[in-house]
N, C-alpha and C. Protein backbone atom coordinates (compact mmCIF):
# COMPACT_ATOMS: atom_id res chain seq x y z
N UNK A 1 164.82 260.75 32.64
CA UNK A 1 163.52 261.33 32.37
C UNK A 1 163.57 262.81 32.67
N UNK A 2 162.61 263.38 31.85
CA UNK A 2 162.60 265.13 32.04
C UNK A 2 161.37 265.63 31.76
N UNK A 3 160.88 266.13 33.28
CA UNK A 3 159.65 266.77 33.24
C UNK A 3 159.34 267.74 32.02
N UNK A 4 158.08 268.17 31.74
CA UNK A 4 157.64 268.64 31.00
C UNK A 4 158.02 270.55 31.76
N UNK A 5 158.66 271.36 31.28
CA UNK A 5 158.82 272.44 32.31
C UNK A 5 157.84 274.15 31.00
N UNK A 6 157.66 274.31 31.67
CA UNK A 6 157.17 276.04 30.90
C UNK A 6 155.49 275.97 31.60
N UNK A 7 155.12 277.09 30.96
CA UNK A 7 153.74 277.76 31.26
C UNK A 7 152.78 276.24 31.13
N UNK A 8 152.61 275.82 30.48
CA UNK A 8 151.72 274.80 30.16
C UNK A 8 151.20 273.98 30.40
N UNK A 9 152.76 272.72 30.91
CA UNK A 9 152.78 271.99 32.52
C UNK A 9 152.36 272.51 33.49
N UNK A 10 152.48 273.94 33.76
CA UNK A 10 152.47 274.25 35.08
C UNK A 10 150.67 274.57 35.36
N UNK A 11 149.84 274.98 33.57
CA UNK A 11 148.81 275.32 34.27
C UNK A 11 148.32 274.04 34.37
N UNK A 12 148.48 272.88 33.47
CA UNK A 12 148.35 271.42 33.79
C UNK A 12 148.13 271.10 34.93
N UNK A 13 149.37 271.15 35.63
CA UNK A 13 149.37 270.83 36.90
C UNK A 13 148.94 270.97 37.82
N UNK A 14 148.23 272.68 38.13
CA UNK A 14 147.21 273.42 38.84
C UNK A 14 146.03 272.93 38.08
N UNK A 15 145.60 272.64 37.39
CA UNK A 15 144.41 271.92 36.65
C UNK A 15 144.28 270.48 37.65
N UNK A 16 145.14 269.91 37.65
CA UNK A 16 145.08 268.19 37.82
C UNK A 16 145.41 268.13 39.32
N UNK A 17 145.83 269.25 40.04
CA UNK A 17 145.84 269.38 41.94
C UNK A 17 144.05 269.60 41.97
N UNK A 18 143.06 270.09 41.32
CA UNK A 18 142.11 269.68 41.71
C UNK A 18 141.17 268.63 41.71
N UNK A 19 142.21 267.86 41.05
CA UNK A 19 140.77 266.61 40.66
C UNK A 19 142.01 265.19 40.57
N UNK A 20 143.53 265.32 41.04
CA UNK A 20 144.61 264.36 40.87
C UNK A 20 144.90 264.15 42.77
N UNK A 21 144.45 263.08 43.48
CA UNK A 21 145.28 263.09 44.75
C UNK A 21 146.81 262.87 44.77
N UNK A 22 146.99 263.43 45.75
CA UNK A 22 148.58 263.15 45.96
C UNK A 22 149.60 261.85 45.66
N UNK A 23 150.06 261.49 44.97
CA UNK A 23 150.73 260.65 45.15
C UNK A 23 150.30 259.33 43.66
N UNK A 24 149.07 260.39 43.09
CA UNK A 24 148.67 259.35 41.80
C UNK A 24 149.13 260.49 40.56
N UNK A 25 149.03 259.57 39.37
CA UNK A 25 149.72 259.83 38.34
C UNK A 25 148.55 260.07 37.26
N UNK A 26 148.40 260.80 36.20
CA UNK A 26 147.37 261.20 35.44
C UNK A 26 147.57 260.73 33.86
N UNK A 27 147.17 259.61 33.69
CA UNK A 27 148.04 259.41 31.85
C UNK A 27 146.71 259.49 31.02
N UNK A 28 147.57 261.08 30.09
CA UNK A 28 146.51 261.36 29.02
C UNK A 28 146.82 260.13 27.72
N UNK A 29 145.72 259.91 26.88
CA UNK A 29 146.52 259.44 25.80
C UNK A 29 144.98 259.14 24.98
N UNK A 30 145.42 258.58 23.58
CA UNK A 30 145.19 259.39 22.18
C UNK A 30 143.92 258.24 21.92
N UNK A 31 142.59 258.38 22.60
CA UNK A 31 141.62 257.46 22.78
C UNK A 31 141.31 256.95 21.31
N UNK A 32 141.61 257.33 20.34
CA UNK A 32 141.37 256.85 19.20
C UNK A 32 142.41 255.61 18.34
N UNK A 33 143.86 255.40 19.02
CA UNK A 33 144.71 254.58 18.82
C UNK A 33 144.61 253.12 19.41
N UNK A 34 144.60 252.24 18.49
CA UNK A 34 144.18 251.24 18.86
C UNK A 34 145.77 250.80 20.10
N UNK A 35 146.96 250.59 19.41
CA UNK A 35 148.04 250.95 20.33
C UNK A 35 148.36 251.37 21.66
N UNK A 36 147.76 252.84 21.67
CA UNK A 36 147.65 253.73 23.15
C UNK A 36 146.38 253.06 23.99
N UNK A 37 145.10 252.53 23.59
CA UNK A 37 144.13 252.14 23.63
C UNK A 37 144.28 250.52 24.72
N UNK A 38 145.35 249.67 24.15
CA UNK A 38 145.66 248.31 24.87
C UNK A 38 146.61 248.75 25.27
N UNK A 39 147.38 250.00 25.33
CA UNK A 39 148.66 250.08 26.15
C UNK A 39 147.86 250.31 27.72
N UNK A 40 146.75 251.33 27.53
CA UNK A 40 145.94 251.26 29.05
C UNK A 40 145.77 250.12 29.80
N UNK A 41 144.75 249.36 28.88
CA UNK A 41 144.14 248.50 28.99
C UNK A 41 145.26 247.42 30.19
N UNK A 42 146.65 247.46 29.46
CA UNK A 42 147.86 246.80 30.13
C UNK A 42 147.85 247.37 31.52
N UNK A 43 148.02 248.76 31.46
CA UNK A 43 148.65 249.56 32.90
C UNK A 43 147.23 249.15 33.56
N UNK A 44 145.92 249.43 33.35
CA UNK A 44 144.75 249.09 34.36
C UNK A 44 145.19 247.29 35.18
N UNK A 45 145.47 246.77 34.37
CA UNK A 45 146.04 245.51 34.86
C UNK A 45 147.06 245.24 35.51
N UNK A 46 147.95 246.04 35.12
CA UNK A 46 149.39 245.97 36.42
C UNK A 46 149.54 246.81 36.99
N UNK A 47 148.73 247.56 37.60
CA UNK A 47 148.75 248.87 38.02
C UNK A 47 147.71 248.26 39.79
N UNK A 48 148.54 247.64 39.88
CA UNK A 48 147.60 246.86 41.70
C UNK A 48 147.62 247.58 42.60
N UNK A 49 148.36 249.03 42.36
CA UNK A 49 148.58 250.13 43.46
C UNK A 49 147.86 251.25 42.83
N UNK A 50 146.69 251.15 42.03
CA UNK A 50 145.98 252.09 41.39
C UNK A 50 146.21 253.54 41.80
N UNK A 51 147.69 253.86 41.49
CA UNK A 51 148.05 254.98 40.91
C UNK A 51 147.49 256.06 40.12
N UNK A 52 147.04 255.36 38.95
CA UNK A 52 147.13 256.05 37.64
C UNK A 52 145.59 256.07 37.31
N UNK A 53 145.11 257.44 36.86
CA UNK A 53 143.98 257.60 36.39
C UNK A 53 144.17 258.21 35.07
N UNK A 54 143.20 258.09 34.19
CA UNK A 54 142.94 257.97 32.85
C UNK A 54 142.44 259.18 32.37
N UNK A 55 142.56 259.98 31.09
CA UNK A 55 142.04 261.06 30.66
C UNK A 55 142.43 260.61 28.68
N UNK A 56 141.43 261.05 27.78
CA UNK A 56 141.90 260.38 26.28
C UNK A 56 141.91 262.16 26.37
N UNK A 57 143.46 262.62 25.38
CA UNK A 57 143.62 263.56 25.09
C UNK A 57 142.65 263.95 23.48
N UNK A 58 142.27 265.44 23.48
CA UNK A 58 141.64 265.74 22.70
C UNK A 58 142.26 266.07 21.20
N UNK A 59 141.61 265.86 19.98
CA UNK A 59 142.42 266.26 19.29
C UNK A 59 143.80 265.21 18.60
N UNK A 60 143.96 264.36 19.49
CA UNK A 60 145.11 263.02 19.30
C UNK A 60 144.95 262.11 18.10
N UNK A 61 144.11 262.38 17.47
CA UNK A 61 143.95 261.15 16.48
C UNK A 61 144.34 261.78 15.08
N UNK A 62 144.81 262.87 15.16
CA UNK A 62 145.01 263.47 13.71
C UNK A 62 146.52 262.98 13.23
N UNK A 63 146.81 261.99 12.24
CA UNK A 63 148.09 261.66 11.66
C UNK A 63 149.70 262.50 12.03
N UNK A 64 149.04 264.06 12.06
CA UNK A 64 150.27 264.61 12.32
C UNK A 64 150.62 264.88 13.85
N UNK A 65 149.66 264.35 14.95
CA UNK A 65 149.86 264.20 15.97
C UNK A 65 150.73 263.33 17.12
N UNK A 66 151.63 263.67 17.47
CA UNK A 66 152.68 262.55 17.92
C UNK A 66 152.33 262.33 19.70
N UNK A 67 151.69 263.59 20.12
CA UNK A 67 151.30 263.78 22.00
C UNK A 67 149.82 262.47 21.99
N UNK A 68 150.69 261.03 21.71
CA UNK A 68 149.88 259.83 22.29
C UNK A 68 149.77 259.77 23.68
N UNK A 69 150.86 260.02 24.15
CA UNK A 69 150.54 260.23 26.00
C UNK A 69 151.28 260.54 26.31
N UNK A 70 150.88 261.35 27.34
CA UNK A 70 151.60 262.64 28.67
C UNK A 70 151.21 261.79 29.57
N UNK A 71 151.90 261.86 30.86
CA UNK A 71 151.98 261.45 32.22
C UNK A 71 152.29 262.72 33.16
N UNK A 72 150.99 262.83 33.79
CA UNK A 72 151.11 263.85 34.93
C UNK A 72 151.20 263.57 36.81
N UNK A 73 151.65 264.26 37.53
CA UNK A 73 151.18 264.49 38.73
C UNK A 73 150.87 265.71 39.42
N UNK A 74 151.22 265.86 40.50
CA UNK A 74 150.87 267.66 40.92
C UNK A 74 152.42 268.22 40.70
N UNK A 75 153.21 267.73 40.55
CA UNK A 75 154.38 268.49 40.45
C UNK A 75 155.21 268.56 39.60
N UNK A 76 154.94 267.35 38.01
CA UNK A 76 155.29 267.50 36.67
C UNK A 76 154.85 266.72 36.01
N UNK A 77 155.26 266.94 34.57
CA UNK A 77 154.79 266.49 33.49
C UNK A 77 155.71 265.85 32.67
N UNK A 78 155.58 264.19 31.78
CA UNK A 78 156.30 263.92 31.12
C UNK A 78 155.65 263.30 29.87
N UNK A 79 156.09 263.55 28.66
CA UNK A 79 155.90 263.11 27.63
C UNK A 79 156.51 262.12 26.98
N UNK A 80 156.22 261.89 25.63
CA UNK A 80 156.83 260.89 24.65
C UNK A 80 157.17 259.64 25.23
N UNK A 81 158.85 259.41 25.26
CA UNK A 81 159.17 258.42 25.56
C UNK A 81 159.45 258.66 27.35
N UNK A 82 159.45 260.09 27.88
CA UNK A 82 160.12 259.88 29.00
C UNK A 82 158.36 259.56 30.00
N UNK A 83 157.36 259.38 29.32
CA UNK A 83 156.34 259.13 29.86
C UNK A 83 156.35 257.85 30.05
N UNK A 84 156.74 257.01 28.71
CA UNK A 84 156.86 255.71 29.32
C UNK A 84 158.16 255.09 30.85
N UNK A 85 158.72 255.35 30.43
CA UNK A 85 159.91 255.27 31.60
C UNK A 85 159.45 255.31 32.74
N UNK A 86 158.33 256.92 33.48
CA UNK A 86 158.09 257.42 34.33
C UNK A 86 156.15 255.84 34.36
N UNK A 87 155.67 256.00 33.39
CA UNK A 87 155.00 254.71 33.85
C UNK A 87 155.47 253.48 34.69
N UNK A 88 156.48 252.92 33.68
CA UNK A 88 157.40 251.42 33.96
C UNK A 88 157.85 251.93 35.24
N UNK A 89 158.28 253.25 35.79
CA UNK A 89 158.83 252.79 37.30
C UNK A 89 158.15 252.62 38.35
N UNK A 90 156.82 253.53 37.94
CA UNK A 90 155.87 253.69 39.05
C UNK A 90 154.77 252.12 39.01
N UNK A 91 154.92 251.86 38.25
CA UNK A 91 154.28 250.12 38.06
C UNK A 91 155.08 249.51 39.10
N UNK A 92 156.35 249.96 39.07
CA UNK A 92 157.31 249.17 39.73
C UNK A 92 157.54 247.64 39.57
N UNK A 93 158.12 246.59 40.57
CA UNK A 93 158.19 245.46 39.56
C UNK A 93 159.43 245.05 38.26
N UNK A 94 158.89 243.97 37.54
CA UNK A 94 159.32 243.96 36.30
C UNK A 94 159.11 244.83 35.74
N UNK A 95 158.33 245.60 35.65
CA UNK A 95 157.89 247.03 35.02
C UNK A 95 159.08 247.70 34.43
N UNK A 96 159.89 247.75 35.53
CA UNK A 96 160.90 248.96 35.63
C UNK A 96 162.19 248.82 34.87
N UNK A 97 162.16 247.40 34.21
CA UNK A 97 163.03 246.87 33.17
C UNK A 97 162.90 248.17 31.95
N UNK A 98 161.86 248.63 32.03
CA UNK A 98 161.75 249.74 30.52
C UNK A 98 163.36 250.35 31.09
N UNK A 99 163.25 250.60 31.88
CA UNK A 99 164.53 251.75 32.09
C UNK A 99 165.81 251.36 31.21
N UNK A 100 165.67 250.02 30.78
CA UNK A 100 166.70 249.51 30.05
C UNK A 100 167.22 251.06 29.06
N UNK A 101 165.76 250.98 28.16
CA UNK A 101 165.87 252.24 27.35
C UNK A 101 167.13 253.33 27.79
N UNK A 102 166.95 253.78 28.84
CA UNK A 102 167.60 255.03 29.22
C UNK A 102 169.00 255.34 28.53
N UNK A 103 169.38 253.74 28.78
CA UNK A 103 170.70 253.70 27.76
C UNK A 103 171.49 254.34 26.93
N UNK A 104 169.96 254.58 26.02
CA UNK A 104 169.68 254.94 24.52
C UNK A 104 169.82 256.66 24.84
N UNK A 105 170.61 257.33 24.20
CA UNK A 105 170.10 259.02 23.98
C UNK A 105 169.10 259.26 24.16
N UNK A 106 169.09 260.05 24.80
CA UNK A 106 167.40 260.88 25.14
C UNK A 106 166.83 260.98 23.22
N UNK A 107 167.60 261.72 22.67
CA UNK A 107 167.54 261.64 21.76
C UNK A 107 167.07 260.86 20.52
N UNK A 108 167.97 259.82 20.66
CA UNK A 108 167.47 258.37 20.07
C UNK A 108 165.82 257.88 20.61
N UNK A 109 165.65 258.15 22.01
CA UNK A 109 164.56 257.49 22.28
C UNK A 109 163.07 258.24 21.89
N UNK A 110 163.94 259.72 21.65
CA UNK A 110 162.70 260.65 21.24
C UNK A 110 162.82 260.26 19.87
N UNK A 111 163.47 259.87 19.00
CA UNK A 111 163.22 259.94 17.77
C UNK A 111 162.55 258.15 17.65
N UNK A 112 162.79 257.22 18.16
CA UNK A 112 161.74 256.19 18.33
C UNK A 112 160.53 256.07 18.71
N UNK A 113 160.25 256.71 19.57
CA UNK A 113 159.39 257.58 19.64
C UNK A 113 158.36 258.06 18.98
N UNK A 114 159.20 258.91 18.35
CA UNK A 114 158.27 259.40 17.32
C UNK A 114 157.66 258.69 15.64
N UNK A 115 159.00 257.77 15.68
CA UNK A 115 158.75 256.66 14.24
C UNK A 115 157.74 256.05 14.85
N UNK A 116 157.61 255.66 15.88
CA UNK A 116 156.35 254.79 16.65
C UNK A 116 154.68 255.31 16.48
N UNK A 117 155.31 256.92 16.89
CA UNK A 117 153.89 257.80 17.10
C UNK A 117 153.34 258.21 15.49
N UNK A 118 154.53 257.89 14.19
CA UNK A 118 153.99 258.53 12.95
C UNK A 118 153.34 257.31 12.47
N UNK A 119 153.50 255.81 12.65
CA UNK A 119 153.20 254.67 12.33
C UNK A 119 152.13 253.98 13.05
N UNK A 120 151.58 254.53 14.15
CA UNK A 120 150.88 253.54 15.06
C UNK A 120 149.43 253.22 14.46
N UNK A 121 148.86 254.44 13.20
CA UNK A 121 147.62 254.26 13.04
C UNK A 121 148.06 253.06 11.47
N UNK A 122 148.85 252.98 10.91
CA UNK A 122 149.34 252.12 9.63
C UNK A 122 149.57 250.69 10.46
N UNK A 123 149.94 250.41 11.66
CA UNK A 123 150.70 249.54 12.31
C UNK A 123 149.56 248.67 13.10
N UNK A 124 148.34 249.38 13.86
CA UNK A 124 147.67 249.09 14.86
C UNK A 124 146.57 249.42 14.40
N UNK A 125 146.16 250.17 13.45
CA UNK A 125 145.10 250.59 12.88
C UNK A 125 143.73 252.13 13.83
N UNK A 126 143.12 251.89 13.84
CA UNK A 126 142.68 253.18 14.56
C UNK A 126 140.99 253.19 14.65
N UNK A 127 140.69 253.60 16.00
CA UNK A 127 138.92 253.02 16.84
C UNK A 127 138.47 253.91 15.78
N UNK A 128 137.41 253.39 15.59
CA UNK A 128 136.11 254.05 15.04
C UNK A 128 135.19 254.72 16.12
N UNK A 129 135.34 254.78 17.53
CA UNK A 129 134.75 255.02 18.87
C UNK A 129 136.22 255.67 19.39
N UNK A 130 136.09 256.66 20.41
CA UNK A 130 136.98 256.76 21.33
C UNK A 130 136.77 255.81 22.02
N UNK A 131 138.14 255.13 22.90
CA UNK A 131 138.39 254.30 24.30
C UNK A 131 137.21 254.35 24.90
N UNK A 132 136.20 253.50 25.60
CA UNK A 132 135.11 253.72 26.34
C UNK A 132 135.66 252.59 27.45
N UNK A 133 135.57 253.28 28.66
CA UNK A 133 136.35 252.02 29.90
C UNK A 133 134.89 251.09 30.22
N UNK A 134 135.58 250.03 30.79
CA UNK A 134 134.25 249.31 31.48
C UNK A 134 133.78 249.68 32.39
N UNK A 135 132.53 248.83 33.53
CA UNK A 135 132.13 249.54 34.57
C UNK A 135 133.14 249.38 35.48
N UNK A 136 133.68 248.46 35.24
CA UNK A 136 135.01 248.17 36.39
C UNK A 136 135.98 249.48 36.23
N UNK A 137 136.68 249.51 35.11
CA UNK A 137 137.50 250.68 34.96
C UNK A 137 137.04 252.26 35.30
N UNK A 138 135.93 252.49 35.18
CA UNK A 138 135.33 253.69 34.90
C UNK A 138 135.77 254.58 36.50
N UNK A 139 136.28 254.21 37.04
CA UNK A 139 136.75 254.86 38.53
C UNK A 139 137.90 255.72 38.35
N UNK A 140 139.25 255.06 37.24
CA UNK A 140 140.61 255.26 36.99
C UNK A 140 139.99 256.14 36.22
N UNK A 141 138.74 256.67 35.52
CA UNK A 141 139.21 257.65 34.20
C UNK A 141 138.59 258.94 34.85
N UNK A 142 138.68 260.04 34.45
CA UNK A 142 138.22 261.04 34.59
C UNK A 142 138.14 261.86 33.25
């Protein structure tokens, strides 16, 4: 896995030290994908060490958009596929079987990746609503 590194992450990151505690994880993702949408829905459920709080990135639902989800903390940023990886470990668990991937070229996994991220609205179809959490969930999102 490889943090997200330049200007961007970093103001990210000073962004998300005010409103991210220590030691939790921040996953943006593309509230309009039905896909990214039950991929939450999953992590709110195996996520028993409520880590991870929720943000739907803006802008994500446009076809030529591939940034379905970033994974943040106070000290980096990961995208695409190395976001999932950095999920599956911190789930910990069976979770952490994703790592299988790693295997694969960084490369390879970015370009699956991305066949994933150009297909997901043909594949999974796409909300007519952004993601709206329940009252239960509504704590994890910000």
């Amino acid at each position: 896995m490889k943090p997200i590194s330049g200007s961007i992450a970093n103001q990210q990151n000073q962004e998300f030290g005010k409103i991210l505690p220590e030691g939790k994880y921040l996953v943006q993702f593309d509230g309009m994908c039905i896909l990214c949408s039950r991929t939450v829905q999953f992590i709110l459920k195996a996520d028993r060490k409520k880590k991870f709080f929720f943000q739907t990135l803006q802008n994500s639902s446009k076809q030529e958009s591939f940034e379905t989800v970033i994974v943040s903390n106070l000290n980096s940023s990961f995208q695409h596929f190395d976001a999932i990886l950095k999920i599956g470990k911190e789930l910990g668990g069976i979770y952490r079987t994703v790592a299988v991937f790693r295997i694969l070229p960084r490369k390879w996994r970015h370009g699956l990746y991305l066949w994933i991220a150009q297909n997901r609205f043909r594949w999974f179809g796409i909300r007519n609503l952004c993601y709206l959490p329940s009252s239960e969930e509504k704590e994890q999102f910000i």
